[in-house]
N, C-alpha and C. Protein backbone atom coordinates (compact mmCIF):
# COMPACT_ATOMS: atom_id res chain seq x y z
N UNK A 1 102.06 112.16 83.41
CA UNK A 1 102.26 111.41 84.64
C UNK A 1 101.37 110.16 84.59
N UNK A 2 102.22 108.75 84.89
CA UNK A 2 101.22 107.72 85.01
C UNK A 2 99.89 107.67 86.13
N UNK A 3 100.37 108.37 87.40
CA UNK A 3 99.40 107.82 88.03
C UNK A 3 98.63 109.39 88.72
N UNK A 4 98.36 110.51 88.14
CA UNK A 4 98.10 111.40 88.64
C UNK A 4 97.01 111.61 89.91
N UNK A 5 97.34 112.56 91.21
CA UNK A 5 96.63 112.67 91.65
C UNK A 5 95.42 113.23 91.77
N UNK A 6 94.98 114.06 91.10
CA UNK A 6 93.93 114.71 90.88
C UNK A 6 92.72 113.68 90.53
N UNK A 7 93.17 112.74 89.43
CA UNK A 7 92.29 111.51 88.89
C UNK A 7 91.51 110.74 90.12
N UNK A 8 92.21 110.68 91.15
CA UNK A 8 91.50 110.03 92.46
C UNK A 8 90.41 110.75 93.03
N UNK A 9 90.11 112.23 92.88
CA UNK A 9 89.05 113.37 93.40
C UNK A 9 88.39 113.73 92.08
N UNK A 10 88.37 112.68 91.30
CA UNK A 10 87.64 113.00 89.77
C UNK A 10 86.24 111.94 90.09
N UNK A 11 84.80 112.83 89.72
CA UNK A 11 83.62 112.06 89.89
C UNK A 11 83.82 110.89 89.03
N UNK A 12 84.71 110.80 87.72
CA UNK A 12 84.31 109.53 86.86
C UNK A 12 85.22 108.39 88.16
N UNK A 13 86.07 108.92 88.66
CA UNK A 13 87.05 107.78 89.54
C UNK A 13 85.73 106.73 90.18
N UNK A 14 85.29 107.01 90.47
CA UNK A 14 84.47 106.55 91.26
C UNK A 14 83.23 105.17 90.66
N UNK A 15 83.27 105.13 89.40
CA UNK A 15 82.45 104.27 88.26
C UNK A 15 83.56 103.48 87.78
N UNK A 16 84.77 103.49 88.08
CA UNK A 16 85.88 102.59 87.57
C UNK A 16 85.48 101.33 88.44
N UNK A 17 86.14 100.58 88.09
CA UNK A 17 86.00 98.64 88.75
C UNK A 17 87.38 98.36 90.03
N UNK A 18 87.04 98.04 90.73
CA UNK A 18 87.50 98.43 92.01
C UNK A 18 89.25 97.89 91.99
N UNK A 19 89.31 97.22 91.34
CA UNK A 19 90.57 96.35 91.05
C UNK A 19 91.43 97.59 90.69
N UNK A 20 90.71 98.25 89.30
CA UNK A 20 91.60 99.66 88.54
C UNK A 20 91.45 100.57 89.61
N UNK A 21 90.86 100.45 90.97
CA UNK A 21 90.59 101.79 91.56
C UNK A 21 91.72 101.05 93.18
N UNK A 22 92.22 100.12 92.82
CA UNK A 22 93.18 99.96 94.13
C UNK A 22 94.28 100.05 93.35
N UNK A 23 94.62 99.57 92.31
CA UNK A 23 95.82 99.87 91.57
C UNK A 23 96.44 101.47 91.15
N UNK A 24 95.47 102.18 91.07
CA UNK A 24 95.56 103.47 90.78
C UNK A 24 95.46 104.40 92.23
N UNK A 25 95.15 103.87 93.01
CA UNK A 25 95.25 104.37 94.25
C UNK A 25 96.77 104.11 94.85
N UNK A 26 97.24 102.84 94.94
CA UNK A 26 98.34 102.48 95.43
C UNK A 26 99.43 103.42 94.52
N UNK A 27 99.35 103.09 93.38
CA UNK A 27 100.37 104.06 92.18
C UNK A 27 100.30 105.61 92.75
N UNK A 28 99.42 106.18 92.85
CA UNK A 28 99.15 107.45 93.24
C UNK A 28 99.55 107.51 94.45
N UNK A 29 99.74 106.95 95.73
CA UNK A 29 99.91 107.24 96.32
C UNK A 29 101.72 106.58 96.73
N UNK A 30 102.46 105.88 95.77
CA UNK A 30 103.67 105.59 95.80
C UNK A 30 104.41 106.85 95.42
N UNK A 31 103.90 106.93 93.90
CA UNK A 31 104.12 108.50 93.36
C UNK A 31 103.88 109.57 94.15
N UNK A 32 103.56 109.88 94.96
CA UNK A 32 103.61 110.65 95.93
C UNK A 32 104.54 110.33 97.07
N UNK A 33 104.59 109.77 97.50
CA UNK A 33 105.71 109.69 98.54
C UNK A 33 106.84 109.59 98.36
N UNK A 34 106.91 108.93 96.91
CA UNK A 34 108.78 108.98 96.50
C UNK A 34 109.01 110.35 96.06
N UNK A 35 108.26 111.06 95.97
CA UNK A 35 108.57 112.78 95.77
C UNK A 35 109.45 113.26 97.37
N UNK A 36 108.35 112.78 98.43
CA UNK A 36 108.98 112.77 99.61
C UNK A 36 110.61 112.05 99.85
N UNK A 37 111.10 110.59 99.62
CA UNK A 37 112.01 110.60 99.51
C UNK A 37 112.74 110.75 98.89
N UNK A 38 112.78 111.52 97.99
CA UNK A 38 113.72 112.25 96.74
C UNK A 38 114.35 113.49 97.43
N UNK A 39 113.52 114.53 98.39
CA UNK A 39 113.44 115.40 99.08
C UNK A 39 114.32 114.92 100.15
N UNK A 40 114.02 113.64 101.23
CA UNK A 40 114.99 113.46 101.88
C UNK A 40 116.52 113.01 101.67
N UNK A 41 116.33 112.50 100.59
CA UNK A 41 117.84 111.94 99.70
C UNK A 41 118.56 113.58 99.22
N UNK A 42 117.99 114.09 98.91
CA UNK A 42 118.81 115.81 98.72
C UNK A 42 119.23 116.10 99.60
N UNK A 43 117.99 115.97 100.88
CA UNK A 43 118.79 116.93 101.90
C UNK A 43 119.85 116.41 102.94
N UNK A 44 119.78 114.99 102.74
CA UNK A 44 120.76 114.16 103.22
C UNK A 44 122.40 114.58 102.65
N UNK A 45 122.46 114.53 101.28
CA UNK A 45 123.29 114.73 100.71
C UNK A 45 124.04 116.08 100.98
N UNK A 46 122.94 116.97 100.84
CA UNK A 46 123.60 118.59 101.12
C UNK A 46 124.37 118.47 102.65
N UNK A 47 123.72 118.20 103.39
CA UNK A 47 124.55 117.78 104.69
C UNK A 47 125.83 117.39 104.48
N UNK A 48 125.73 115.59 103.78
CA UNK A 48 127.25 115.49 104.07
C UNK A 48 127.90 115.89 103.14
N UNK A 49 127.96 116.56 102.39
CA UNK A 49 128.43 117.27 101.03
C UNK A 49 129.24 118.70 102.44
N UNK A 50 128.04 118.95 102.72
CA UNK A 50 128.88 120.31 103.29
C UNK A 50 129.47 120.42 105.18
N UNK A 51 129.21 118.76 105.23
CA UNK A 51 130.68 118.51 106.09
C UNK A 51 129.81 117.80 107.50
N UNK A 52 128.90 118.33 107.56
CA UNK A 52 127.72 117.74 108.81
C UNK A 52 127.65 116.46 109.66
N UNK A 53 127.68 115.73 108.31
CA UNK A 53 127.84 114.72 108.65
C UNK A 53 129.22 113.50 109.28
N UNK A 54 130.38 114.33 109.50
CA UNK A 54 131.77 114.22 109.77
C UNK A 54 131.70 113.66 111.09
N UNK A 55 132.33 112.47 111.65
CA UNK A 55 132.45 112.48 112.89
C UNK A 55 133.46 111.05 112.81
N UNK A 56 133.77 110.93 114.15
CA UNK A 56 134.65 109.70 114.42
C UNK A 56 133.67 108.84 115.06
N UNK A 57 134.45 107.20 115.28
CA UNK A 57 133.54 106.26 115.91
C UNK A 57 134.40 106.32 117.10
N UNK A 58 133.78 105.18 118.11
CA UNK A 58 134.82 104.94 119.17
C UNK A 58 136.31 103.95 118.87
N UNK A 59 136.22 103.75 117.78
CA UNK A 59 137.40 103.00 117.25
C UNK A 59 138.58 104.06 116.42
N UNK A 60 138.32 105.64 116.57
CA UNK A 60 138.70 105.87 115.93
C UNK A 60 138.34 106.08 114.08
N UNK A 61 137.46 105.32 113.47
CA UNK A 61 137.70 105.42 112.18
C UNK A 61 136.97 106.78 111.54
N UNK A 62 136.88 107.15 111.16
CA UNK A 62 136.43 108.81 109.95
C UNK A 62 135.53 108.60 109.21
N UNK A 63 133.93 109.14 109.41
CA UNK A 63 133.19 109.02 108.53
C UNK A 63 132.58 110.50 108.03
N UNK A 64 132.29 110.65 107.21
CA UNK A 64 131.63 111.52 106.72
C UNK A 64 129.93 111.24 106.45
N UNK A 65 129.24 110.40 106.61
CA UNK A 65 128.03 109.69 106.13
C UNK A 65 127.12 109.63 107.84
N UNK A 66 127.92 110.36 108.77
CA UNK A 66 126.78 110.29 110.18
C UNK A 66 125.47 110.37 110.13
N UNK A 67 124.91 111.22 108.79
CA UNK A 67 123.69 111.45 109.30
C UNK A 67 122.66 111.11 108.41
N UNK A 68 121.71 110.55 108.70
CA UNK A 68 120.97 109.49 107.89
C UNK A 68 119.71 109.85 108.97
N UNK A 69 118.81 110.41 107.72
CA UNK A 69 117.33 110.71 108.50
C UNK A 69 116.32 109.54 108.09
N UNK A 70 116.57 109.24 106.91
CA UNK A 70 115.18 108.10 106.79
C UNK A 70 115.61 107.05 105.81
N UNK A 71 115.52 105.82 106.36
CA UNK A 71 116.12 104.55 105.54
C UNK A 71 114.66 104.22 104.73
N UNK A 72 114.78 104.18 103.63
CA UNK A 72 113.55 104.42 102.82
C UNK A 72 113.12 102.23 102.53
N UNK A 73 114.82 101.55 102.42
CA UNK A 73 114.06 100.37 102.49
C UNK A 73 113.63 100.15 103.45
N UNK A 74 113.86 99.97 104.66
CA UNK A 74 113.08 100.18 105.89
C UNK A 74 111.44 99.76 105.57
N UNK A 75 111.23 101.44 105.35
CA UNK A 75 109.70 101.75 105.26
C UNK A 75 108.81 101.22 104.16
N UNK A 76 109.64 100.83 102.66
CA UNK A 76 109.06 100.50 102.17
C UNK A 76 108.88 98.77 102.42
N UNK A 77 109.53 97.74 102.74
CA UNK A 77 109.81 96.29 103.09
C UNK A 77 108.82 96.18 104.51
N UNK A 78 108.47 97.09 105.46
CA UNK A 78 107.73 96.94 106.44
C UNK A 78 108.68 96.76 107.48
N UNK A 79 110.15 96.82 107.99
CA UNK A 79 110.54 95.99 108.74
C UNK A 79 110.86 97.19 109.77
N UNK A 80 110.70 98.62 109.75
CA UNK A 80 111.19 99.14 110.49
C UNK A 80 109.57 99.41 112.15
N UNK A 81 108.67 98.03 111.98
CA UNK A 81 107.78 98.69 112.83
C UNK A 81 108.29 97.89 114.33
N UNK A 82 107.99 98.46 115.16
CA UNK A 82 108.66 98.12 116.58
C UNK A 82 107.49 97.64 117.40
């Protein structure tokens, strides 16, 4: 793994040069959260895979894709803060 977490709770982490210690922080902590949306992209899928997500609009048209828990560009671009 490039950016492991454990390496961040390691005493040598801490004698690294602060530049390698924000870069390896940010990596570590990207790598971690896209674990999280990998998890929500499955379970999105299993949904509309097994029909959940089915509904009509007020126009009439047929979607299968209703249900959408977390727009990941959103969160990563910054734009979803209110």
């Amino acid at each position: 793994m490039i950016f492991p977490r454990d390496y961040i709770l390691d005493p040598l982490f801490v004698n690294e040069h602060y530049l390698y210690k924000i870069v390896q922080t940010i990596g570590t902590f990207k790598n971690y959260i896209w674990t999280y949306y990998s998890g929500f992209c499955m379970l999105e899928s299993i949904q509309i895979l097994s029909g959940l997500g089915y509904g009509k609009s007020a126009e009439g048209v047929e979607s299968f894709n209703n249900i959408k828990l977390i727009n990941i560009l959103e969160i990563e671009g910054g734009t979803n803060a209110n």
